[in-house]
Structures are given as structure tokens and as C-alpha cells.
C-alpha atoms as a PDB file:
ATOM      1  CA  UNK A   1       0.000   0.000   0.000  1.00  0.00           C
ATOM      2  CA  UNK A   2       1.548   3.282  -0.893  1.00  0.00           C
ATOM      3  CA  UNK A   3       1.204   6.477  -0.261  1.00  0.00           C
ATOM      4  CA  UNK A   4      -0.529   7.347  -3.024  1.00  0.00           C
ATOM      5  CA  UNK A   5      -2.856   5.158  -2.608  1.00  0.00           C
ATOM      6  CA  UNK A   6      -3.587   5.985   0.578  1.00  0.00           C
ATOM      7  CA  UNK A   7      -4.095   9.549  -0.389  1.00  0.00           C
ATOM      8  CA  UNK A   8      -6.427   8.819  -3.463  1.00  0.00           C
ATOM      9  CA  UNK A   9      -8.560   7.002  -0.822  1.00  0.00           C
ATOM     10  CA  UNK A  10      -8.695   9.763   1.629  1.00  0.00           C
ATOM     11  CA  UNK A  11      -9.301  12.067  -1.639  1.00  0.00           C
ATOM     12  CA  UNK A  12     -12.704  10.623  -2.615  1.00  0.00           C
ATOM     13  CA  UNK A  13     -13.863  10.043   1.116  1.00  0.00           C
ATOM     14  CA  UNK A  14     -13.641  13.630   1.289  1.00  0.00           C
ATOM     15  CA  UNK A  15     -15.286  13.924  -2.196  1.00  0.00           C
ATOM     16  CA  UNK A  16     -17.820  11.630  -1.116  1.00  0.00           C
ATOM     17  CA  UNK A  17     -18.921  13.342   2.349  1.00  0.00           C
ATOM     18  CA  UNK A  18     -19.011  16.999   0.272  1.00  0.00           C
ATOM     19  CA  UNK A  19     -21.342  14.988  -2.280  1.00  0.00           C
ATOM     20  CA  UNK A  20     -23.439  13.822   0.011  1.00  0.00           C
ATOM     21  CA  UNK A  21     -24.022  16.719   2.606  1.00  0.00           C
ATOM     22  CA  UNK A  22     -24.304  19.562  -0.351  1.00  0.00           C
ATOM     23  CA  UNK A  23     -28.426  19.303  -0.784  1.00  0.00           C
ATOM     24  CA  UNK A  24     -29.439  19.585   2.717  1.00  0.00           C
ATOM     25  CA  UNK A  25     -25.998  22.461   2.995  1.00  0.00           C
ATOM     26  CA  UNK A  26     -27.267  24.009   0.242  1.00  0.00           C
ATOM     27  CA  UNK A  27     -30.455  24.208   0.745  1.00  0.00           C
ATOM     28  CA  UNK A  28     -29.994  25.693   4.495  1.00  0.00           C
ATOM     29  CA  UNK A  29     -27.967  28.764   3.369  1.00  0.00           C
ATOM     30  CA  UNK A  30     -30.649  29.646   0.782  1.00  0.00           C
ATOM     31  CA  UNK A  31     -33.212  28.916   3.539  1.00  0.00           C
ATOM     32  CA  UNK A  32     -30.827  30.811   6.067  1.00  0.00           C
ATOM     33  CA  UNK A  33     -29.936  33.838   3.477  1.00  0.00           C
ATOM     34  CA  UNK A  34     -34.098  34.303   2.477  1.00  0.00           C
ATOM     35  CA  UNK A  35     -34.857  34.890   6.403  1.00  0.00           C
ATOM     36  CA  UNK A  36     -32.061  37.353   7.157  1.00  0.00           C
ATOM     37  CA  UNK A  37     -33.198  38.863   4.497  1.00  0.00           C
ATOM     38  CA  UNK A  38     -36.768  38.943   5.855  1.00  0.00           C
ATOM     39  CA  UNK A  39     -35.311  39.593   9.598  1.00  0.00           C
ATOM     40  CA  UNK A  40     -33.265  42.706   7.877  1.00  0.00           C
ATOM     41  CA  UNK A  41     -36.896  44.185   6.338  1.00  0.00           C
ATOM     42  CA  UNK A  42     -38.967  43.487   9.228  1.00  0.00           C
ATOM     43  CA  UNK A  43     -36.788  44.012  11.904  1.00  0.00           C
ATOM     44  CA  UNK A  44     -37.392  40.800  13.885  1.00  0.00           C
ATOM     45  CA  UNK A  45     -34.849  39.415  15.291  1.00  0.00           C
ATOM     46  CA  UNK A  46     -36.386  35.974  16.794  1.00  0.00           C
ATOM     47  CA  UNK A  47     -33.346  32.745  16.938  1.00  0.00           C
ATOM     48  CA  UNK A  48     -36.268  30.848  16.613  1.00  0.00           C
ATOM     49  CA  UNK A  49     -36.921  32.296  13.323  1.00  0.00           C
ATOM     50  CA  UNK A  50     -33.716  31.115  12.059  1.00  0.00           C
ATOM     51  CA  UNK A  51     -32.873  27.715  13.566  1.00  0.00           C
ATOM     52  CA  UNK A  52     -36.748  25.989  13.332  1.00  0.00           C
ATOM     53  CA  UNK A  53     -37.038  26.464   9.374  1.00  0.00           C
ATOM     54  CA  UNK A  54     -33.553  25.219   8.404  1.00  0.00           C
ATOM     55  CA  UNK A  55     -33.929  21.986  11.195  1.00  0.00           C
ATOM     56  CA  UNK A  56     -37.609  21.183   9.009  1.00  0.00           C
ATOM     57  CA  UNK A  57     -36.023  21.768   5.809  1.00  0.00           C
ATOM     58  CA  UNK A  58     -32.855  19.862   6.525  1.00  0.00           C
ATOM     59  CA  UNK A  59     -35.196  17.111   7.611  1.00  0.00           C
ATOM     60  CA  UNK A  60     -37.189  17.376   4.213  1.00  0.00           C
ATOM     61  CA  UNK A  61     -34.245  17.382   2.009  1.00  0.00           C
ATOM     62  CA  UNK A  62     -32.577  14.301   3.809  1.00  0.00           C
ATOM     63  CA  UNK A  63     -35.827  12.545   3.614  1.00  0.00           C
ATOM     64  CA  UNK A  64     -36.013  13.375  -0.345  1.00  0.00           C
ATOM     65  CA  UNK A  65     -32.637  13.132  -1.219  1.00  0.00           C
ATOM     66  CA  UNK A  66     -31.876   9.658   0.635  1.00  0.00           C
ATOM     67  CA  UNK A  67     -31.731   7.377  -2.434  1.00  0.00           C
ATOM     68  CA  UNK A  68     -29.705   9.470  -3.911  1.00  0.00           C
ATOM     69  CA  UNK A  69     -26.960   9.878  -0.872  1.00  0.00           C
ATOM     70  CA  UNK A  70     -27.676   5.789  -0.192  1.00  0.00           C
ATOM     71  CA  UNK A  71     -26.406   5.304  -3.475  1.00  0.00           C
ATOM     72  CA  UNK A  72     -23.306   7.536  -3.957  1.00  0.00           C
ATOM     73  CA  UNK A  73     -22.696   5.948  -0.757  1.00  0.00           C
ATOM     74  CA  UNK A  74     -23.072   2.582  -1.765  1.00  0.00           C
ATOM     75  CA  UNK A  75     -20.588   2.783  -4.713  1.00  0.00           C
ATOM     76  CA  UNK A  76     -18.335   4.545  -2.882  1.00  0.00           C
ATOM     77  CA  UNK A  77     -18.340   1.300   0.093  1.00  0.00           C
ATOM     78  CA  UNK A  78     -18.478  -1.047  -2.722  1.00  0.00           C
ATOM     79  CA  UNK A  79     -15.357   0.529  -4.413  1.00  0.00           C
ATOM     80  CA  UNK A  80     -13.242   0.336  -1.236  1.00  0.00           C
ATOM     81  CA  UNK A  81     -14.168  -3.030  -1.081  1.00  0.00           C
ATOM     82  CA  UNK A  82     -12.546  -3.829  -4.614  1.00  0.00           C
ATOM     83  CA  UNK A  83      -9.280  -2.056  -3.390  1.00  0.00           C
ATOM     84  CA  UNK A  84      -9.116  -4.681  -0.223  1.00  0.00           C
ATOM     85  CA  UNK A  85      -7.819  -6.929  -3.026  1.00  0.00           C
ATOM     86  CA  UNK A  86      -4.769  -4.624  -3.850  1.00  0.00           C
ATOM     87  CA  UNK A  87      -4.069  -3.635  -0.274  1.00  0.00           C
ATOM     88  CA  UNK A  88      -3.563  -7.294  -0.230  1.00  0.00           C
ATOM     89  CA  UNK A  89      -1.460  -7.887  -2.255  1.00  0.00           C
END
């Protein structure tokens, strides 16, 4: 096993975890950015505000998105399990 290998390993584990967390991410910060902006106009500053809509829509996009991330997820598992045999060797 070199070092290379090693690396290229830790590369798409990375790759994979940004992948997979970028909906529900994504979706918070426009979620996030629309009530600020609503807070800014209406002067309301309630935490509740903020944190209860991006929890529920982080909730929603996991639930929608989950075959999606179960897959990516799946090929990525499925692919380390290929490179077992050159580890092995």
C-alpha cells in the first residue's frame, strides 16, 4: 500500500462526504440567506426564526434526497471493497 494510494482514498472520502451533505448544505444557506433577508426588512430578530425552518427543511431534504446519498454511498463502500484486493497484495 503506498502512499498514493492511501491519499487517493482519503481524496474521494472527502469527495464523497461533500457529495453527500451539499443538498441539505445548500439548501440551508438559501433557507438561512431568504430569512435574514426577511429579519433585515422586518426588523425581527427571533433565533427561533432562524434555527426551526432550516432543522424542518434539513429534515425534508434528507428525507427526499436519501436514495440518492444511499447510493453515492453505496458505490463509494463497494469501491473500497474492490481495493481490499490490492491492499492485499
Amino acid at each position: 500500500m503506498t502512499e498514493e494510494f492511501v491519499i487517493n482514498i482519503a481524496q474521494t472520502a472527502v469527495f464523497t462526504v461533500l457529495l453527500v451533505s451539499s443538498p441539505m448544505l445548500g439548501l440551508a444557506l438559501i433557507v438561512g440567506l431568504a430569512i435574514g433577508i426577511f429579519q433585515a426588512v422586518t426588523s425581527i430578530n427571533e433565533m427561533t426564526l432562524t434555527f426551526i425552518p432550516k432543522i424542518v427543511i434539513v429534515i425534508v431534504s434528507l428525507v427526499v434526497f436519501a436514495p440518492w446519498i444511499l447510493q453515492v454511498m453505496q458505490l463509494f463502500t463497494e469501491e473500497l471493497f474492490r481495493s481490499i484486493q490490492l491492499i492485499a497484495h
